[in-house]
C-alpha atoms as a PDB file:
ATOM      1  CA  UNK A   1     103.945  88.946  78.281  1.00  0.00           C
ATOM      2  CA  UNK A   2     107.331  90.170  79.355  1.00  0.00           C
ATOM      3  CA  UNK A   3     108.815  86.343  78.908  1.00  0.00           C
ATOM      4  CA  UNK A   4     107.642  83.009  78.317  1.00  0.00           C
ATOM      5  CA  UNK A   5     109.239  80.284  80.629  1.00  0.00           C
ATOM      6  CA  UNK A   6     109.189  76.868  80.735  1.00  0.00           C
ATOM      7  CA  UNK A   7     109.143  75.127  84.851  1.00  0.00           C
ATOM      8  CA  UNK A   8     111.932  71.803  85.099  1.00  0.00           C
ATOM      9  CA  UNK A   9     108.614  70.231  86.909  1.00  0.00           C
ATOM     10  CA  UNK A  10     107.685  69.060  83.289  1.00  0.00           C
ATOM     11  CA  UNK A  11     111.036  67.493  83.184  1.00  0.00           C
ATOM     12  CA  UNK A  12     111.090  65.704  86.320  1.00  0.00           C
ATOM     13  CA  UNK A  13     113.151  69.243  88.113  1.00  0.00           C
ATOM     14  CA  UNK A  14     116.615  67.595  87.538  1.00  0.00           C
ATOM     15  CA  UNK A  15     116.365  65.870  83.988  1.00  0.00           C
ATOM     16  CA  UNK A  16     118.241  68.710  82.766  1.00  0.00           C
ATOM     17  CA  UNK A  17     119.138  67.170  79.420  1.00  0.00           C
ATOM     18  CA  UNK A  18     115.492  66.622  78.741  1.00  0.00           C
ATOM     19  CA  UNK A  19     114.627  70.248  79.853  1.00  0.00           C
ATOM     20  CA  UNK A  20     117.697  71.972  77.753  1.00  0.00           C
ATOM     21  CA  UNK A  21     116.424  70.445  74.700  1.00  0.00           C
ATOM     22  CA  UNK A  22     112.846  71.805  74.973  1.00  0.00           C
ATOM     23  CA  UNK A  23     114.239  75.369  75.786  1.00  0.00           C
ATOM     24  CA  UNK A  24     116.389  74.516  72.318  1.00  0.00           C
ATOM     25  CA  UNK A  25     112.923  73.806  70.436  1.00  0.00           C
ATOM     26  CA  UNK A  26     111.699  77.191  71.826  1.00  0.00           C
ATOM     27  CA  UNK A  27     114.531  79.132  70.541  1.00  0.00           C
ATOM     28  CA  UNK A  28     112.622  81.324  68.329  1.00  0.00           C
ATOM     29  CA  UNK A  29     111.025  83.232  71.112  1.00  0.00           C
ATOM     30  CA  UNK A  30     114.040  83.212  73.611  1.00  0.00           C
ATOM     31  CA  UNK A  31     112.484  80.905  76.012  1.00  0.00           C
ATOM     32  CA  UNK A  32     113.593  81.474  79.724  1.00  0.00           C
ATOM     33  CA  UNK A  33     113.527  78.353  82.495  1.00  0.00           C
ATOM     34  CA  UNK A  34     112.055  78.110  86.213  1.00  0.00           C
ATOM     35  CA  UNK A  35     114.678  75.833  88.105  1.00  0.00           C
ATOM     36  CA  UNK A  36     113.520  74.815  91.207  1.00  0.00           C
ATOM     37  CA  UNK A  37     114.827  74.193  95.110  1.00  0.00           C
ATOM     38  CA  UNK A  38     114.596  71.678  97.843  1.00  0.00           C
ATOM     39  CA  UNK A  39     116.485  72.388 100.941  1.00  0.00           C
ATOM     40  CA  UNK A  40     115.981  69.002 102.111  1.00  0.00           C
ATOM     41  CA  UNK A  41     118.063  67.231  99.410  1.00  0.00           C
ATOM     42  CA  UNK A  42     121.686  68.514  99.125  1.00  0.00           C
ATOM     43  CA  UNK A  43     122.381  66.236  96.239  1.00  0.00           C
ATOM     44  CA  UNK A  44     119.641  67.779  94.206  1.00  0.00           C
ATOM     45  CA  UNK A  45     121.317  71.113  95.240  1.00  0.00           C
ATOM     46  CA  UNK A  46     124.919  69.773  94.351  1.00  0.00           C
ATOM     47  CA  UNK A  47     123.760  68.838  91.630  1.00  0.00           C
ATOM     48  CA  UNK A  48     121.595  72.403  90.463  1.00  0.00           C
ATOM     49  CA  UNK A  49     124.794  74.575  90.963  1.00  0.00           C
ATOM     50  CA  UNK A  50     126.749  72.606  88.756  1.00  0.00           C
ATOM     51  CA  UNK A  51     123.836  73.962  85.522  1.00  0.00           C
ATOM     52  CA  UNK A  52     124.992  77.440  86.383  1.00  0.00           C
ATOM     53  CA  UNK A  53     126.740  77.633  82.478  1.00  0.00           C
ATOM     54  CA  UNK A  54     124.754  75.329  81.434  1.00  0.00           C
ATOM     55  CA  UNK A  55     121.559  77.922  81.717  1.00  0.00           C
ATOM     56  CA  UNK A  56     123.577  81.335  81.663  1.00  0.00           C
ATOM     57  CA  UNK A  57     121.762  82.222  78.318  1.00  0.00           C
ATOM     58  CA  UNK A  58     118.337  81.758  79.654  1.00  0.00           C
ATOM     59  CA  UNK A  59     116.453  83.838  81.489  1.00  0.00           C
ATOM     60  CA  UNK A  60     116.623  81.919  85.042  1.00  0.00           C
ATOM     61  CA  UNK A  61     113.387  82.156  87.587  1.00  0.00           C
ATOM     62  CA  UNK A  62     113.513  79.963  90.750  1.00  0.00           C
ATOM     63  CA  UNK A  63     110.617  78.122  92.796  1.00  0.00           C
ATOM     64  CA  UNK A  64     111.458  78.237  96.018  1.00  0.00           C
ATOM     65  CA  UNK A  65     111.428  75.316  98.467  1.00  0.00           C
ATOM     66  CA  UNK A  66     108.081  74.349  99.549  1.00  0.00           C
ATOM     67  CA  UNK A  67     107.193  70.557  99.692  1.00  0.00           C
ATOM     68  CA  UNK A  68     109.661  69.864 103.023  1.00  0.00           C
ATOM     69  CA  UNK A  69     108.621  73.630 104.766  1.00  0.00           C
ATOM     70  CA  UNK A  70     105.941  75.250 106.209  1.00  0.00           C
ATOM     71  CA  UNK A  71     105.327  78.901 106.477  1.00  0.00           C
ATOM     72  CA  UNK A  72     102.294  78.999 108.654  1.00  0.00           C
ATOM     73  CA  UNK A  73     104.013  77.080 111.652  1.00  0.00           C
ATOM     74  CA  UNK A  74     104.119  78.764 115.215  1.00  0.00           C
ATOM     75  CA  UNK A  75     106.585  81.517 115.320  1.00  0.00           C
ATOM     76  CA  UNK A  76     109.969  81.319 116.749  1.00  0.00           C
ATOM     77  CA  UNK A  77     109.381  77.976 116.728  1.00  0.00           C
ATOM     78  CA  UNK A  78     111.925  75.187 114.880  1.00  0.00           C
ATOM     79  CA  UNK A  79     109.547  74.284 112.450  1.00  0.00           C
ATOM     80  CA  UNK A  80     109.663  78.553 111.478  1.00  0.00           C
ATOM     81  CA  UNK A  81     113.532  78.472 111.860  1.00  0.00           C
ATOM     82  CA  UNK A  82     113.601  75.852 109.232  1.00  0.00           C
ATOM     83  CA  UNK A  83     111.736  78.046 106.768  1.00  0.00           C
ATOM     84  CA  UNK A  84     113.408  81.112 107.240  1.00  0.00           C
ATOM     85  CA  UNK A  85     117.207  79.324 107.025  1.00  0.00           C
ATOM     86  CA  UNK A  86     115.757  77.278 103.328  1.00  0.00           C
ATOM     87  CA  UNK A  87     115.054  80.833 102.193  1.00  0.00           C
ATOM     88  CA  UNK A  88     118.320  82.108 103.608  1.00  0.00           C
ATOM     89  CA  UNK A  89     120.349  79.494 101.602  1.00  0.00           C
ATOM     90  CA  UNK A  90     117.899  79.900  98.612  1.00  0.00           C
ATOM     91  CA  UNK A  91     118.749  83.199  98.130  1.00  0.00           C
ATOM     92  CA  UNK A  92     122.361  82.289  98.083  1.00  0.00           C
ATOM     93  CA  UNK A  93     121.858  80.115  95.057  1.00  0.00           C
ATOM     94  CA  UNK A  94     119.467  82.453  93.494  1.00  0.00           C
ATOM     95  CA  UNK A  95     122.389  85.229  92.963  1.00  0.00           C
ATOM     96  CA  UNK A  96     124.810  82.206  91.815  1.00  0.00           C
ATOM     97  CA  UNK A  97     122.013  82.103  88.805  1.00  0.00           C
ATOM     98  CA  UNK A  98     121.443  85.512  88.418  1.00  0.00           C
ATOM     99  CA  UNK A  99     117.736  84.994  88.597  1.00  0.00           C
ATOM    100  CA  UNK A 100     115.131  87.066  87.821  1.00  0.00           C
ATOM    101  CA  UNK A 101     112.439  86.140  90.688  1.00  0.00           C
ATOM    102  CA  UNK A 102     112.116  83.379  92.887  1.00  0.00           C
ATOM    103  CA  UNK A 103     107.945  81.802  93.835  1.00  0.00           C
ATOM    104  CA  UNK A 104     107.183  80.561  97.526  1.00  0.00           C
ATOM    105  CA  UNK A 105     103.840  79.089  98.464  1.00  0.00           C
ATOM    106  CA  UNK A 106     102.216  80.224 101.754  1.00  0.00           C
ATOM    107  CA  UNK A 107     101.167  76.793 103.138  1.00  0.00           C
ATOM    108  CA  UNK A 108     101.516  73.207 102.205  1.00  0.00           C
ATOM    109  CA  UNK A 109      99.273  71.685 105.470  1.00  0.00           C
ATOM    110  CA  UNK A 110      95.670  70.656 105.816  1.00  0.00           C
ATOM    111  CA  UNK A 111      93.853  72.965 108.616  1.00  0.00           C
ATOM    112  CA  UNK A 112      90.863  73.052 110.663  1.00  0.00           C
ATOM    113  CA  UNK A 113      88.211  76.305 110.502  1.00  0.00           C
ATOM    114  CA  UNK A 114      89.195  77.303 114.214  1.00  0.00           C
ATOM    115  CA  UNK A 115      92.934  77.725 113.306  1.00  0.00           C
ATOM    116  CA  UNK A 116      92.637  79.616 109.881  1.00  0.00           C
ATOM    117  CA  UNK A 117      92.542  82.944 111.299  1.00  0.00           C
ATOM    118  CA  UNK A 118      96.300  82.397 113.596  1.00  0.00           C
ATOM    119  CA  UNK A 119      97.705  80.495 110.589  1.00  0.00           C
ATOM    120  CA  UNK A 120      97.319  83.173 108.404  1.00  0.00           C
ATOM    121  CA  UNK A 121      98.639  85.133 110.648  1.00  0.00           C
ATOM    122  CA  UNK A 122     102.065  83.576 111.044  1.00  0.00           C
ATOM    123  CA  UNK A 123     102.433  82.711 107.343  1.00  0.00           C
ATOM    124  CA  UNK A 124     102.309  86.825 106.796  1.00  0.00           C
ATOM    125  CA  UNK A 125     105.005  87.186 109.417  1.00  0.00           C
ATOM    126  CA  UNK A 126     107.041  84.471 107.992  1.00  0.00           C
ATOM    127  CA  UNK A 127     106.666  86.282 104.786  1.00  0.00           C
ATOM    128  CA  UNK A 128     107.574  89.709 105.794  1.00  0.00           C
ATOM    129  CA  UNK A 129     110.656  88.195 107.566  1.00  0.00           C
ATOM    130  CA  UNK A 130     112.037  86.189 104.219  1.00  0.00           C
ATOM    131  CA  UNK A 131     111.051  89.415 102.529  1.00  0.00           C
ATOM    132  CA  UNK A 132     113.210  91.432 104.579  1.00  0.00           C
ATOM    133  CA  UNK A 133     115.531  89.087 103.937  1.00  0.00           C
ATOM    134  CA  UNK A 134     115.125  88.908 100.195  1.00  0.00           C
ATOM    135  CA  UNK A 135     115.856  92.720 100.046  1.00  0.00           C
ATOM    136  CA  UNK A 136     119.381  92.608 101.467  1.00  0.00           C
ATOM    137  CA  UNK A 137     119.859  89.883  98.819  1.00  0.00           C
ATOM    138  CA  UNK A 138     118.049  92.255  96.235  1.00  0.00           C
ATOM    139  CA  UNK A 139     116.044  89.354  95.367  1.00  0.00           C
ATOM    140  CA  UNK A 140     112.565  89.352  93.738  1.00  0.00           C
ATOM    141  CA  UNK A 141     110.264  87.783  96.147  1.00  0.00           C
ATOM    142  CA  UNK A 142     106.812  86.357  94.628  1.00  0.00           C
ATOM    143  CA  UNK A 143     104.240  85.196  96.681  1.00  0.00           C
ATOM    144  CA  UNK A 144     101.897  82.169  94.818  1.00  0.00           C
ATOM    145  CA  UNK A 145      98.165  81.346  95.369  1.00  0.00           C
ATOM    146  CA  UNK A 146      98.139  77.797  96.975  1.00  0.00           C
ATOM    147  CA  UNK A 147      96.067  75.212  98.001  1.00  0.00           C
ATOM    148  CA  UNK A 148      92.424  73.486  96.960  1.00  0.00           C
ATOM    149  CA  UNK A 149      89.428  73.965  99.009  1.00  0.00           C
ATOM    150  CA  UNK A 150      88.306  70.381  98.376  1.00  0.00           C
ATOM    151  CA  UNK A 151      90.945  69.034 100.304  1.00  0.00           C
ATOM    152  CA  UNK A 152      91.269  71.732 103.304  1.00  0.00           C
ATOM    153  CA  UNK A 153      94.497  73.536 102.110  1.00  0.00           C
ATOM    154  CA  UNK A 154      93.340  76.741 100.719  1.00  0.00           C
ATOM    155  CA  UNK A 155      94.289  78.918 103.954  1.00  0.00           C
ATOM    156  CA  UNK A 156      93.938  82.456 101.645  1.00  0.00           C
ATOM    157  CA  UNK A 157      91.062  82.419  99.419  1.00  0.00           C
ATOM    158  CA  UNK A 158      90.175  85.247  96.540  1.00  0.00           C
ATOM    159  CA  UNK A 159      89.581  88.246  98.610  1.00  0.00           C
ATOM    160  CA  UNK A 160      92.207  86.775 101.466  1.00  0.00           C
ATOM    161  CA  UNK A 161      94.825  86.734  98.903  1.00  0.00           C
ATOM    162  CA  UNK A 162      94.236  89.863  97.265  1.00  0.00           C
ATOM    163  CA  UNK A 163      94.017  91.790 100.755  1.00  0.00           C
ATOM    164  CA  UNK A 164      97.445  89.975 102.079  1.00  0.00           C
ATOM    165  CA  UNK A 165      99.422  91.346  98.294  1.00  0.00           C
ATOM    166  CA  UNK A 166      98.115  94.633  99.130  1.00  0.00           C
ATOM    167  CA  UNK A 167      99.315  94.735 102.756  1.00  0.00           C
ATOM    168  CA  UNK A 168     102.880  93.385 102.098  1.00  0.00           C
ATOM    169  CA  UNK A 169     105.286  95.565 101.092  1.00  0.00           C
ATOM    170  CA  UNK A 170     105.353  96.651  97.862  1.00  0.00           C
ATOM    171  CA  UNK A 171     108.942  95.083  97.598  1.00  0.00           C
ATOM    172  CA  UNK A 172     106.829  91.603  97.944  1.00  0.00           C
ATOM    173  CA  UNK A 173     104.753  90.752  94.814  1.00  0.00           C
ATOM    174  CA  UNK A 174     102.221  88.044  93.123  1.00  0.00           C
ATOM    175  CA  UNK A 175     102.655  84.875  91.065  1.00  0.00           C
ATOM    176  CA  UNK A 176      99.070  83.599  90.339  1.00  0.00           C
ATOM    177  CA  UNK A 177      99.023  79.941  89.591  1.00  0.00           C
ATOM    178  CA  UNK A 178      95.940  79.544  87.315  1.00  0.00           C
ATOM    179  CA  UNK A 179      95.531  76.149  87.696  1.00  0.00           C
ATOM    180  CA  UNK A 180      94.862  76.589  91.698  1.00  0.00           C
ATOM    181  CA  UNK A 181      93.082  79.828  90.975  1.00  0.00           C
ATOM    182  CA  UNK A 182      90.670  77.763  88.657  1.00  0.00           C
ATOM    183  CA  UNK A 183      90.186  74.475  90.706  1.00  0.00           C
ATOM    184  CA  UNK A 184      88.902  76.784  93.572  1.00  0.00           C
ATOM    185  CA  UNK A 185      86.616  78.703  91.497  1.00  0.00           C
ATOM    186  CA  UNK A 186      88.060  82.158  92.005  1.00  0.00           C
ATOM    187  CA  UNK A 187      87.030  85.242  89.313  1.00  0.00           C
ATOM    188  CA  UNK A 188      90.011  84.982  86.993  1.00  0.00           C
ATOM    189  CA  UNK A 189      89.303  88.112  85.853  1.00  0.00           C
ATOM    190  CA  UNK A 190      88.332  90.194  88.823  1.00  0.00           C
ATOM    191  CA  UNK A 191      91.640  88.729  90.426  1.00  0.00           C
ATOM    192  CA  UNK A 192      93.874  89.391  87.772  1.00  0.00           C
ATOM    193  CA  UNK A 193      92.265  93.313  87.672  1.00  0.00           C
ATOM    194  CA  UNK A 194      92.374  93.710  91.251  1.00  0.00           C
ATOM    195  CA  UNK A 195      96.016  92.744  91.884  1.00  0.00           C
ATOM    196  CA  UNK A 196      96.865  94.035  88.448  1.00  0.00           C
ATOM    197  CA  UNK A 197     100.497  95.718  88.568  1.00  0.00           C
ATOM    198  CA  UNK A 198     101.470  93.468  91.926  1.00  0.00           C
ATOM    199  CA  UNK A 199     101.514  90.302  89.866  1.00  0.00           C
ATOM    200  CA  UNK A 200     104.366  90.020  88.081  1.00  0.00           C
ATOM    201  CA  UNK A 201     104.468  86.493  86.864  1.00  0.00           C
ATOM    202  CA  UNK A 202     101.952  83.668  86.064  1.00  0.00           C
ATOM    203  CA  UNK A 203     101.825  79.715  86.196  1.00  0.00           C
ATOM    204  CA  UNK A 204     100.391  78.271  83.255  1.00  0.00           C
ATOM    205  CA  UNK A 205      98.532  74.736  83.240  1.00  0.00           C
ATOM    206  CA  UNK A 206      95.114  73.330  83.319  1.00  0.00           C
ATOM    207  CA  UNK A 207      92.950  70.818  85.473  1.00  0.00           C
ATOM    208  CA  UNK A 208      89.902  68.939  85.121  1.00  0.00           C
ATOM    209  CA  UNK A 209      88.081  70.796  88.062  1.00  0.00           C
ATOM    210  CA  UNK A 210      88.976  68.322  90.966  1.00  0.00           C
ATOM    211  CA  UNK A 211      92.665  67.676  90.869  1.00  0.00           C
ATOM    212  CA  UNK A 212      95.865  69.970  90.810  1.00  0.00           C
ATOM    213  CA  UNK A 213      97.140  68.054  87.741  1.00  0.00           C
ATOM    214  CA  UNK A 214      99.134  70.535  85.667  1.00  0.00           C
ATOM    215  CA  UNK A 215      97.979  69.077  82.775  1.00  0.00           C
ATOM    216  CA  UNK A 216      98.887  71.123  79.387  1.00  0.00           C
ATOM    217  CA  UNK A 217      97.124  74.478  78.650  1.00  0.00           C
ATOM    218  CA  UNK A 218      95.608  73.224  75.482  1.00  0.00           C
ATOM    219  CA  UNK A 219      94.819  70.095  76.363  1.00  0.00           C
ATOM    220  CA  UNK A 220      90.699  69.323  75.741  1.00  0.00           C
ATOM    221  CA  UNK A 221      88.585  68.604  78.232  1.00  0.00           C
ATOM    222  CA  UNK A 222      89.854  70.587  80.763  1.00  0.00           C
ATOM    223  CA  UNK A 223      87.948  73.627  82.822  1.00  0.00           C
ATOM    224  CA  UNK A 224      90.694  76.580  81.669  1.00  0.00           C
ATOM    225  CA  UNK A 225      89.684  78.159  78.114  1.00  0.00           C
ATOM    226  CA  UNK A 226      92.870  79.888  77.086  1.00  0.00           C
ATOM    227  CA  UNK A 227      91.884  81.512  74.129  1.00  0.00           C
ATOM    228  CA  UNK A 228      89.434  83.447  77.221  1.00  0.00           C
ATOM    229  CA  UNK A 229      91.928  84.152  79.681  1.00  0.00           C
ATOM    230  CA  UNK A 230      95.361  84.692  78.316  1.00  0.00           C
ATOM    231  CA  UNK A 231      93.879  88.123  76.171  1.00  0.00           C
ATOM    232  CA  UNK A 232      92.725  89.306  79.739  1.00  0.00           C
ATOM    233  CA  UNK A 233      96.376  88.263  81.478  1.00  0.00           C
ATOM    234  CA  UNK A 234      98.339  90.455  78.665  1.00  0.00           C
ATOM    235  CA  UNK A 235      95.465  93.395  78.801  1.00  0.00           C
ATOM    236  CA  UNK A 236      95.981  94.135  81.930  1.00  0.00           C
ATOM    237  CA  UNK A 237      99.374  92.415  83.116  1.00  0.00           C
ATOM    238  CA  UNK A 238     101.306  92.930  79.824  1.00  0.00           C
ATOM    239  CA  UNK A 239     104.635  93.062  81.678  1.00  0.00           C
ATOM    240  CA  UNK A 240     104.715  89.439  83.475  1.00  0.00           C
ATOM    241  CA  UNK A 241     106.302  86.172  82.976  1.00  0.00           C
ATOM    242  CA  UNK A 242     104.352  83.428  81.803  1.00  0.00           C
ATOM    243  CA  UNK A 243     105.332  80.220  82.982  1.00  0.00           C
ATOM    244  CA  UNK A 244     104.562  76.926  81.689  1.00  0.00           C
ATOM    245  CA  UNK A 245     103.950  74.555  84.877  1.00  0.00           C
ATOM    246  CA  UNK A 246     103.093  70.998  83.769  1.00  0.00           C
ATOM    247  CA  UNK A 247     103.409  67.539  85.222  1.00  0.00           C
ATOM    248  CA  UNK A 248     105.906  65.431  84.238  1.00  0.00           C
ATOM    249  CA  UNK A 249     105.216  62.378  81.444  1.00  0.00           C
ATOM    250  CA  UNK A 250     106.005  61.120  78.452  1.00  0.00           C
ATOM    251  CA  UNK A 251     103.317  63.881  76.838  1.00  0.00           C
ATOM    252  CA  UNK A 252     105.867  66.176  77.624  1.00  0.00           C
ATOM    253  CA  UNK A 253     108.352  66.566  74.640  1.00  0.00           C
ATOM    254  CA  UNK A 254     110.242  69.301  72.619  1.00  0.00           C
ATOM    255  CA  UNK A 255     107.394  68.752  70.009  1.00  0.00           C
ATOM    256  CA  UNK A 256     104.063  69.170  72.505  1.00  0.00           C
ATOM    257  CA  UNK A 257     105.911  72.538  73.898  1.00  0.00           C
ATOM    258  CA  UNK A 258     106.720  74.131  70.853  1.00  0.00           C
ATOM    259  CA  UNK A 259     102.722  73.454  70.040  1.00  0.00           C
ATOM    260  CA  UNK A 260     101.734  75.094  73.254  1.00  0.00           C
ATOM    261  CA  UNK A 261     104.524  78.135  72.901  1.00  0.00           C
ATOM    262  CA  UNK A 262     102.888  78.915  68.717  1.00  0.00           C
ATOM    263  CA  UNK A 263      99.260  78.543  69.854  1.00  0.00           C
ATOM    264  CA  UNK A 264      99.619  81.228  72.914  1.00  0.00           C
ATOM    265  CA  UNK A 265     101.491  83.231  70.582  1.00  0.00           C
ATOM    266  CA  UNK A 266      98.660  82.973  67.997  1.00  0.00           C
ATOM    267  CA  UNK A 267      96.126  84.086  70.980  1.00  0.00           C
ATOM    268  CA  UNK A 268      97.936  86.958  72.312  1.00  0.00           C
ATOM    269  CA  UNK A 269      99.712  88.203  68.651  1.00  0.00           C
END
């Protein structure tokens, strides 16, 4: 593990009080913090570029905008325009942070069988454009495994995802989420070896098998044994950052993190 970061998401993305004090908590292993983007809301933005002091000691990774885009629509079309411009002004904010990465997701939209094979098609165009893009901004593009099978939104499974890292310039890299990894039953291990040095960061949470809940990584009762999986992530991806992704809710306090932070440190130590 490179660093460990904690995502706003568990603080609601803008409670930024709430999130500073858990990264406080976390001070004995220099915690970093995934802020996160939404080009649809420019008071949410106004309101991100005023923390630029606020988080210039931390170790800054961005999620890109995702919930309002969609990278697999039609190309040239407005819907592609959109994407491409959110990424365009994303970028912008990214260098105001001095970030270290910054996550997109390849899809957010239900699809039928028939269209799969054109969808993925544009989404790998869309991504090769930002890309470009992100390399005039000397930005660190990662590219995050999305979607649940269950509900028709997994347009890249296993072997699909792998094959679409490999083929995008090397420039263009991995974040695997293991909670959406895990819902949709992919080899956590033969993923993690087979994309090996083109992931560079992780999302950390756990689910009950049937719902994306980002629930804590220690939590019981859930499908994702850490004490299994986090050895293999820092034998063979020692150089990533880990990033803790959970829901928002009163669970989530400076005392439940710190728990989480000492008993992935007692795994991987």
């Amino acid at each position: 593990m490179q660093s460990l970061i904690i995502a706003c998401y568990g603080s609601n993305f803008d409670n930024y009080d709430h999130l500073c004090q858990i990264l406080e908590r976390l001070s004995f292993v220099n915690p970093g913090v995934e802020l996160s983007m939404f080009s649809d809301k420019p008071d949410y933005t106004k309101k991100l570029l005023q923390q630029r002091d606020r988080f210039r000691k931390y170790p800054v990774t961005f999620h890109g905008p995702f919930a309002e885009l969609e990278p697999s629509a039609p190309l040239k079309s407005l819907r592609q325009l959109q994407t491409l411009n959110a990424y365009r002004e994303a970028f912008a904010i990214y260098r105001e942070f001095s970030a270290r990465s910054i996550v997109m997701h390849t899809n957010q939209r239900t699809f039928q069988r028939d269209e799969k094979k054109i969808l993925q098609k544009n989404v790998i165009e869309t991504i090769n454009e930002i890309g470009g893009m992100a390399q005039q901004f000397n930005v660190n593009l990662l590219v995050e495994n999305v979607g649940e099978e269950i509900f028709s939104n997994m347009l890249f499974d296993q072997k699909e995802y792998v094959d679409m890292i490999y083929n995008l310039p090397l420039h263009i890299n991995s974040l695997i989420d293991i909670g959406h990894a895990a819902i949709n039953r992919w080899n956590m291990e033969g993923l993690i070896i087979s994309l090996r040095d083109r992931i560079k960061a992780y999302h950390l949470h756990n689910n009950n098998g049937s719902e994306d809940s980002h629930r804590p990584l220690f939590e019981r009762g859930n499908i994702i044994d850490p004490h299994v999986l986090l050895p293999i992530m820092e034998t063979y991806t020692p150089d990533t950052d880990w990033i803790l992704e959970y829901a928002p809710g009163e669970h989530i306090t400076p005392g439940l993190m710190r728990s989480e932070v000492e008993q992935i440190l007692a795994i991987i130590r």
